[in-house]
N, C-alpha and C. Protein backbone atom coordinates (compact mmCIF):
# COMPACT_ATOMS: atom_id res chain seq x y z
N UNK A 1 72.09 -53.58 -55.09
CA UNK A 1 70.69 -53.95 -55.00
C UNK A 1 70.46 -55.04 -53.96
N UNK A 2 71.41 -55.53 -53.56
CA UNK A 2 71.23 -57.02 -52.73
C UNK A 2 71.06 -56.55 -51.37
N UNK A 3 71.98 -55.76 -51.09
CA UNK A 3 71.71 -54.79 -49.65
C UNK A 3 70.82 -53.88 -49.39
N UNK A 4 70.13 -53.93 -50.92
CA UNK A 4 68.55 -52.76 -50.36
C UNK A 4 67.83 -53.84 -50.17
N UNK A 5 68.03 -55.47 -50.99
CA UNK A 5 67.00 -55.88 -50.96
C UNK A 5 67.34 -57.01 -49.30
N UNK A 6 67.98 -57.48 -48.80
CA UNK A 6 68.11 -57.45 -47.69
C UNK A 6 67.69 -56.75 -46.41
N UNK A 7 67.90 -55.43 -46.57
CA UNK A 7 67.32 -54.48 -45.30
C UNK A 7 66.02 -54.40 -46.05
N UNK A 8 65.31 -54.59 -46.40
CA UNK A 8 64.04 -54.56 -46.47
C UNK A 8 63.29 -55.36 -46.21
N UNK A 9 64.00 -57.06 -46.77
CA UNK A 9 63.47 -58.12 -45.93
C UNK A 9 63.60 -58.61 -44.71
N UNK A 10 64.53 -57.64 -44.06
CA UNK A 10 64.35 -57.75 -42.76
C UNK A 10 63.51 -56.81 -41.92
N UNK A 11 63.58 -55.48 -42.64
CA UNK A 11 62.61 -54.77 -42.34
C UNK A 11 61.04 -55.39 -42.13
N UNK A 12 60.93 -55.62 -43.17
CA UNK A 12 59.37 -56.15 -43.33
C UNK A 12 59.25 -57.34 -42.42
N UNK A 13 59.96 -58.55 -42.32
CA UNK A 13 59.98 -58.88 -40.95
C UNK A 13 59.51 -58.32 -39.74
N UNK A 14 60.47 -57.45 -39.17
CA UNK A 14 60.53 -56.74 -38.24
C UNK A 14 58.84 -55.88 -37.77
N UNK A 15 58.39 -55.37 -39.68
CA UNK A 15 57.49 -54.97 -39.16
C UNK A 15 55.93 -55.95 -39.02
N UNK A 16 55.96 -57.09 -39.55
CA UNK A 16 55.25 -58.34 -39.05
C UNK A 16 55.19 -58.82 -37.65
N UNK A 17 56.21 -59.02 -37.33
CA UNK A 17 56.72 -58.76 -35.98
C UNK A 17 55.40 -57.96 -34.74
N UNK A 18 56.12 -56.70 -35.34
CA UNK A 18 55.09 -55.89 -34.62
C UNK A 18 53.51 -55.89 -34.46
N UNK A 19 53.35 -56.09 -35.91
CA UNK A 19 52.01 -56.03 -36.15
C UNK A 19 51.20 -57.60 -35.67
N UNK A 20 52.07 -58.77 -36.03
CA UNK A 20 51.53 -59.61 -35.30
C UNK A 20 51.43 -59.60 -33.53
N UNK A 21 51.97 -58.87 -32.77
CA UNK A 21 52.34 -58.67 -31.05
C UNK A 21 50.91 -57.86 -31.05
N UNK A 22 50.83 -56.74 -31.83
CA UNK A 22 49.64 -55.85 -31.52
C UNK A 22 48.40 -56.40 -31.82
N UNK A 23 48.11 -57.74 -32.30
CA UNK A 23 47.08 -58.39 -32.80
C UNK A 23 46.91 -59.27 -31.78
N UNK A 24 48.18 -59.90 -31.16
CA UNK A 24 48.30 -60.92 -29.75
C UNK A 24 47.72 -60.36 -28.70
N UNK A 25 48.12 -59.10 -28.40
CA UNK A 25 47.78 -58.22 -27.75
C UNK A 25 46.43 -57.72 -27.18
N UNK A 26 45.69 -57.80 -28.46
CA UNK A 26 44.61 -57.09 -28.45
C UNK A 26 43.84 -58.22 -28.01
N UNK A 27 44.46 -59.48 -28.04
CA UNK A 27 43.35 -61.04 -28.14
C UNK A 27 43.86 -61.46 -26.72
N UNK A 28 44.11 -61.11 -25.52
CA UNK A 28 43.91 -61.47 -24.30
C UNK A 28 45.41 -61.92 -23.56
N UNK A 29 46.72 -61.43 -24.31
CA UNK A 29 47.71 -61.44 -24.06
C UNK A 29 48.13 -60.22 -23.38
N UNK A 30 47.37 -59.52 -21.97
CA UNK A 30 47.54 -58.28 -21.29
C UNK A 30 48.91 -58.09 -20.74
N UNK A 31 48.97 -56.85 -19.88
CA UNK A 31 50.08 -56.59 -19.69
C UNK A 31 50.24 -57.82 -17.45
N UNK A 32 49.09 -57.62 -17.83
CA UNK A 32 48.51 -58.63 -16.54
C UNK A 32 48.96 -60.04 -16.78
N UNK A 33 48.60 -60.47 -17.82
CA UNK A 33 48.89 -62.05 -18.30
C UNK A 33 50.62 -61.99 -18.82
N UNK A 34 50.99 -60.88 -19.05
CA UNK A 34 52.27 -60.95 -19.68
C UNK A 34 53.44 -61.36 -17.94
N UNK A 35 52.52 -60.17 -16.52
CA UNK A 35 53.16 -59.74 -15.91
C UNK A 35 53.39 -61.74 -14.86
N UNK A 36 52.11 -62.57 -15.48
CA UNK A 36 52.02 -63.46 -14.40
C UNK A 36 53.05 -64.29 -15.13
N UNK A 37 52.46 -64.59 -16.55
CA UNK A 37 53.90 -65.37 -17.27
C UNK A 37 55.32 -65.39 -16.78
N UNK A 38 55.97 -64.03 -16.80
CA UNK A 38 56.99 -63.38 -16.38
C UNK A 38 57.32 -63.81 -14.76
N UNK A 39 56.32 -63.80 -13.95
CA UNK A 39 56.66 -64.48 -12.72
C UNK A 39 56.67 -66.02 -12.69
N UNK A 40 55.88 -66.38 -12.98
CA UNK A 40 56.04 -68.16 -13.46
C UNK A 40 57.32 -68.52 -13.55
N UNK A 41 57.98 -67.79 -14.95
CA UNK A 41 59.04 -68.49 -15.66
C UNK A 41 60.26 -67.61 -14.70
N UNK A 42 60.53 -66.74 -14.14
CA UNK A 42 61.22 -66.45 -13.07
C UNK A 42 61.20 -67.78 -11.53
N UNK A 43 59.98 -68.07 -11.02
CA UNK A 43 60.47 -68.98 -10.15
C UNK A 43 60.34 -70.39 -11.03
N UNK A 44 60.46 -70.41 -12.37
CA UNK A 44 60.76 -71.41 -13.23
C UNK A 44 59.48 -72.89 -12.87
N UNK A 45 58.14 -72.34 -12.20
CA UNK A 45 56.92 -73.03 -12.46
C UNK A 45 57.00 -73.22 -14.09
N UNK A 46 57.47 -72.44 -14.86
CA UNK A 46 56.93 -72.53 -16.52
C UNK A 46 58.58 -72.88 -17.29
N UNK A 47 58.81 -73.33 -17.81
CA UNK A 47 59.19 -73.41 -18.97
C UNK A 47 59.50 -72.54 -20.05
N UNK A 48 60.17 -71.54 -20.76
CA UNK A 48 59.69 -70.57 -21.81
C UNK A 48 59.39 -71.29 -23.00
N UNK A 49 60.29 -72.16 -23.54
CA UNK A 49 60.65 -73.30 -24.32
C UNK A 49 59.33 -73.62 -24.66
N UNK A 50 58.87 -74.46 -23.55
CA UNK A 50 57.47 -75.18 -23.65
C UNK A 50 56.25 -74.17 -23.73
N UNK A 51 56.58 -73.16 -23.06
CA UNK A 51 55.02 -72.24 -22.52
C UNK A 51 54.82 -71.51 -23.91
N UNK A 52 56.22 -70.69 -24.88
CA UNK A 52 55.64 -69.82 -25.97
C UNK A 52 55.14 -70.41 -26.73
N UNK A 53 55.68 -71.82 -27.38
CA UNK A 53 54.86 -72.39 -28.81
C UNK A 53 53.46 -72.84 -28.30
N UNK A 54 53.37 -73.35 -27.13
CA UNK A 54 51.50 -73.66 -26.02
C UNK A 54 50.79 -72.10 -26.27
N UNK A 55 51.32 -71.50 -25.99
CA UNK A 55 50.45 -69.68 -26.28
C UNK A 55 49.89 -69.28 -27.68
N UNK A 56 51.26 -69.55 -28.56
CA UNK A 56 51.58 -69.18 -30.15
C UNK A 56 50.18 -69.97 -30.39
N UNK A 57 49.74 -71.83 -30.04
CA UNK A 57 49.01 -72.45 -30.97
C UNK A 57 47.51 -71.88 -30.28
N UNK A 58 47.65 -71.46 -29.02
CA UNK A 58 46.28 -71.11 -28.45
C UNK A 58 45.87 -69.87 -28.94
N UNK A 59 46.52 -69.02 -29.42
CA UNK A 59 46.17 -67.41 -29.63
C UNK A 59 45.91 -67.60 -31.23
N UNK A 60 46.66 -68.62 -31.88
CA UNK A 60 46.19 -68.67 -33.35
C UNK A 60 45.25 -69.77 -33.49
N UNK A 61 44.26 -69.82 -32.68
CA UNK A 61 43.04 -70.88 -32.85
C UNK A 61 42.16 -69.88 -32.32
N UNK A 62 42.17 -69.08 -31.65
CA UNK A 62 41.05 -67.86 -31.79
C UNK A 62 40.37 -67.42 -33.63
């Protein structure tokens, strides 16, 4: 029972996960804003460290 109840709590994780990205998503986190992020933190203008929890508190104050 410990290993059903394990893969399930990770499951359900997993599917929070998702469902929270598709909610981010829908609230102005495009594939445009994803694509500029992604260049930022490539010539390392950004931070990831610093930039995801700055996004995380801005997208959950909508």
């Amino acid at each position: 029972m410990a290993r059903r109840e394990a893969h399930w709590r990770l499951r359900v994780l997993e599917m929070m996960r998702d469902e929270l990205l598709r909610e981010v998503r829908g609230h102005g986190l495009s594939d445009q804003a994803l694509a500029a992020i992604g260049h930022q933190v490539a010539r390392r203008q950004q931070d990831p460290y610093e930039l995801v929890p700055r996004l995380v508190n801005q997208l959950l104050r909508l």
